[in-house]
C-alpha atoms as a PDB file:
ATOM      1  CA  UNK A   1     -14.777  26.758   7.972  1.00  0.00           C
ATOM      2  CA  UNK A   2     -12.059  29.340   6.811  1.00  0.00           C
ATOM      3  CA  UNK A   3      -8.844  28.874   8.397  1.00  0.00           C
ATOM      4  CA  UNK A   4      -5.292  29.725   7.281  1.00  0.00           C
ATOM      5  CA  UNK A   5      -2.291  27.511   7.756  1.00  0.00           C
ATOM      6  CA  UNK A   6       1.096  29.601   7.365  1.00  0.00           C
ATOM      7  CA  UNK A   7       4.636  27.405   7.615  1.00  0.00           C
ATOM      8  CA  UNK A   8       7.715  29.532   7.555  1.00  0.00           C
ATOM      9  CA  UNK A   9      11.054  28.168   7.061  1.00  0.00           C
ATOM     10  CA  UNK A  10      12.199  28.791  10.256  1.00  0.00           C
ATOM     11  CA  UNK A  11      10.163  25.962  11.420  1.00  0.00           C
ATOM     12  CA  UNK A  12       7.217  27.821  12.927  1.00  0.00           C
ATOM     13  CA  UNK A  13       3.622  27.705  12.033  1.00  0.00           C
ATOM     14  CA  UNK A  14       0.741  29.409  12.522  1.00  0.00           C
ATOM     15  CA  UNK A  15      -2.677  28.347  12.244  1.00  0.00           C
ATOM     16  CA  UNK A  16      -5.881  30.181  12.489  1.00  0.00           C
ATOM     17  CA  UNK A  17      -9.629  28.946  12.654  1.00  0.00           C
ATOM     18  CA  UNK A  18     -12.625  30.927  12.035  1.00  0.00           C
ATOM     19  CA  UNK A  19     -15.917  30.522  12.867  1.00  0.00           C
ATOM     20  CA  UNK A  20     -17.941  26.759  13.824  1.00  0.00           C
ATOM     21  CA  UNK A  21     -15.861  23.886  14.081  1.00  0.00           C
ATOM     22  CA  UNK A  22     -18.430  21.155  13.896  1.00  0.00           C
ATOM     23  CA  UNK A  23     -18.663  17.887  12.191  1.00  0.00           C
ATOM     24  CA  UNK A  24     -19.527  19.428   8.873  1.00  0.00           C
ATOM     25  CA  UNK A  25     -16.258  21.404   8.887  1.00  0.00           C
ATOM     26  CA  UNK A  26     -13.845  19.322  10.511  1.00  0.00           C
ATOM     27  CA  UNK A  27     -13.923  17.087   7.657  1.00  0.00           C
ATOM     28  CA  UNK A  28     -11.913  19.733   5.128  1.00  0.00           C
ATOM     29  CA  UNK A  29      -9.622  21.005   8.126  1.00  0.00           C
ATOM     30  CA  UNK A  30      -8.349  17.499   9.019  1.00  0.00           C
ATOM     31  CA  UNK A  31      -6.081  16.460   5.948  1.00  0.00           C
ATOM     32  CA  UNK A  32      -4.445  20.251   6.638  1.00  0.00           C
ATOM     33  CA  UNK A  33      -4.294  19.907  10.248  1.00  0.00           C
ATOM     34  CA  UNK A  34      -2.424  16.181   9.021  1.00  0.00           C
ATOM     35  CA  UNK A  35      -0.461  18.152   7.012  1.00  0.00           C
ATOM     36  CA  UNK A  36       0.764  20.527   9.837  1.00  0.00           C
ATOM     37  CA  UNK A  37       1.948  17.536  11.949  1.00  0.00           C
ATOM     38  CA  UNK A  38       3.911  15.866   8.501  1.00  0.00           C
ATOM     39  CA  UNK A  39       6.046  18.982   8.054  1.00  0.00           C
ATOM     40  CA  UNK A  40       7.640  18.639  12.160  1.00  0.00           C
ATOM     41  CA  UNK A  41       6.841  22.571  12.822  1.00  0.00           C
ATOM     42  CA  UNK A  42       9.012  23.252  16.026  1.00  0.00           C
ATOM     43  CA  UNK A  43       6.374  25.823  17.566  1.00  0.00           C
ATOM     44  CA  UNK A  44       3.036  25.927  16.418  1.00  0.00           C
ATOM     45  CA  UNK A  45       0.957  29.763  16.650  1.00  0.00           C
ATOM     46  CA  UNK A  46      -3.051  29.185  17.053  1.00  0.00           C
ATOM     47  CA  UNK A  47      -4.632  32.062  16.878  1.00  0.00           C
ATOM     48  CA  UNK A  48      -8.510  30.913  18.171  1.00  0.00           C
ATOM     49  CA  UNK A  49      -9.532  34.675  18.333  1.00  0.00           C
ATOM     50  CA  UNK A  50     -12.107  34.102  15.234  1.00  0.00           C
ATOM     51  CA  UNK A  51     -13.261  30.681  16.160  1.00  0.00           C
ATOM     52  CA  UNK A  52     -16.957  31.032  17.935  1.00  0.00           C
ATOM     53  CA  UNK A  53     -17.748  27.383  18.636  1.00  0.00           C
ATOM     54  CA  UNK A  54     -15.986  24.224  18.882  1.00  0.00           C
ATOM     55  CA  UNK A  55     -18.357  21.151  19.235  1.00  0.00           C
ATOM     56  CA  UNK A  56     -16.858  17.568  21.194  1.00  0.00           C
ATOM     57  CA  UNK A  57     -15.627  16.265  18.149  1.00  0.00           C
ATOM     58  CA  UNK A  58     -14.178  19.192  17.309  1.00  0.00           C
ATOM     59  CA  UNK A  59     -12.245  19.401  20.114  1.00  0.00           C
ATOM     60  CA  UNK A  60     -11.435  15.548  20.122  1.00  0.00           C
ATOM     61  CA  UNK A  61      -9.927  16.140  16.350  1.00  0.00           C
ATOM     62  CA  UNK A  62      -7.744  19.533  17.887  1.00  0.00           C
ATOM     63  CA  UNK A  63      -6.627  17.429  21.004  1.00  0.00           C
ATOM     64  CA  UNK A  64      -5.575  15.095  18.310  1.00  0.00           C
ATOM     65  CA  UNK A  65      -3.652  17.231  16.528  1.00  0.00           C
ATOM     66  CA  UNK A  66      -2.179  18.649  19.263  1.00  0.00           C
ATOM     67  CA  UNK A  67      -1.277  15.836  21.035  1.00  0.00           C
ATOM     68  CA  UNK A  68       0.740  14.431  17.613  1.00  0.00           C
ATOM     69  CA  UNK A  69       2.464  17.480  17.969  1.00  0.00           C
ATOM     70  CA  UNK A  70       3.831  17.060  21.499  1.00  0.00           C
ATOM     71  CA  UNK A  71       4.763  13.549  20.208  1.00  0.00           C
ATOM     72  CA  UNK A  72       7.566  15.651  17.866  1.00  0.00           C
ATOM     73  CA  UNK A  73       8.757  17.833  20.173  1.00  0.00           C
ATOM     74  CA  UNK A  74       6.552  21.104  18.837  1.00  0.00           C
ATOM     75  CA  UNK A  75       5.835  24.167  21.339  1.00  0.00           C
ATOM     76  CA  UNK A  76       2.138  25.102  21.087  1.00  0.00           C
ATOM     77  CA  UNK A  77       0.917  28.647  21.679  1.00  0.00           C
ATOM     78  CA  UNK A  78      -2.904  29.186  21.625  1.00  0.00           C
ATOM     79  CA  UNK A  79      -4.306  32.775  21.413  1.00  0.00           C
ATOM     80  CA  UNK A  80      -7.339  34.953  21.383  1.00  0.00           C
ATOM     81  CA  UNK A  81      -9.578  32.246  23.095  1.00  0.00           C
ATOM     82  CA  UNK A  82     -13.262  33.522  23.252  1.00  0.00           C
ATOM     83  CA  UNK A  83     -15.364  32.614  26.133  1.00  0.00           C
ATOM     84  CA  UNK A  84     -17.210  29.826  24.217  1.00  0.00           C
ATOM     85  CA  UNK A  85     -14.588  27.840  23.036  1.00  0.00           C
ATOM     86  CA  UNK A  86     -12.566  28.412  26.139  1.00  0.00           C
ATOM     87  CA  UNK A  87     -15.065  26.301  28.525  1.00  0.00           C
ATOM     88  CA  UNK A  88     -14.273  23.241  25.946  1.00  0.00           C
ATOM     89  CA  UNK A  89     -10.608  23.798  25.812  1.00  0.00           C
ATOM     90  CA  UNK A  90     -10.150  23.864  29.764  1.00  0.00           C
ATOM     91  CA  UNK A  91     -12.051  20.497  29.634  1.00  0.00           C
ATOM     92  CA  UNK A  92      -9.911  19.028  27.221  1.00  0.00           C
ATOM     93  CA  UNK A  93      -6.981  19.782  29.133  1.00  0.00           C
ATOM     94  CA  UNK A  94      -8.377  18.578  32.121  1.00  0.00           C
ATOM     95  CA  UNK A  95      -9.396  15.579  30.913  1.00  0.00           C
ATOM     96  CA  UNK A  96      -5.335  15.126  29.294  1.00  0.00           C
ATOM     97  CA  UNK A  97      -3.829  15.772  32.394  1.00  0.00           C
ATOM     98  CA  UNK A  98      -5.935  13.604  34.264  1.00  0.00           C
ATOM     99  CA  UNK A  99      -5.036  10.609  31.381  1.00  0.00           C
ATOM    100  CA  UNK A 100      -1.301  11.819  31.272  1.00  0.00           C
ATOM    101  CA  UNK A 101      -0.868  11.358  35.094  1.00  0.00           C
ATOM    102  CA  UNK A 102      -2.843   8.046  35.092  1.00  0.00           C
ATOM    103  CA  UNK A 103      -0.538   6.618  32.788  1.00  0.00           C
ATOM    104  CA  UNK A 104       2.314   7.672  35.125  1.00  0.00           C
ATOM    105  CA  UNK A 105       0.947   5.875  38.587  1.00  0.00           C
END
């Protein structure tokens, strides 16, 4: 899976994903994605525009990531959703909310 991982100094990064993001090539983003969350960005930039598929443990691995950034205080901004990977991402952050709230009551 190309992707591109760009940290500036002033604390923002932005990450792009192309193409499948299946088991196969979750594997080789992971230790960069692990990498992101190591350096504290304060606003992450996903740009999603390229990606055509995510798979369920896919998203499980971005939800991850994502969440571990929350955890530090990083803003996320996600971009150039395609229709595909959008119906996965709006279950994912369904299904957070839903576990966020429970937690709460």
């Amino acid at each position: 899976m190309p992707f591109s991982i760009i940290a500036f100094a002033t604390g923002v990064t932005r990450l792009a994903l192309e193409g499948d993001l299946d088991p196969l090539t979750i594997e080789g983003l992971r230790p960069e994605l692990l990498g992101v969350v190591r350096r504290r960005p304060t606003r992450l930039e996903v740009d999603l525009s390229r990606l055509r598929s995510v798979d369920a443990r896919g998203m499980q691995v971005l939800v991850a990531f994502f969440a571990s950034l929350t955890q530090i205080d990083c803003r996320i901004t996600v971009t150039g959703m395609r229709d595909q990977p959008l119906k996965p991402f709006k279950t994912a952050l369904f299904d957070a909310i839903l576990n966020a709230a429970q937690l709460v009551n």
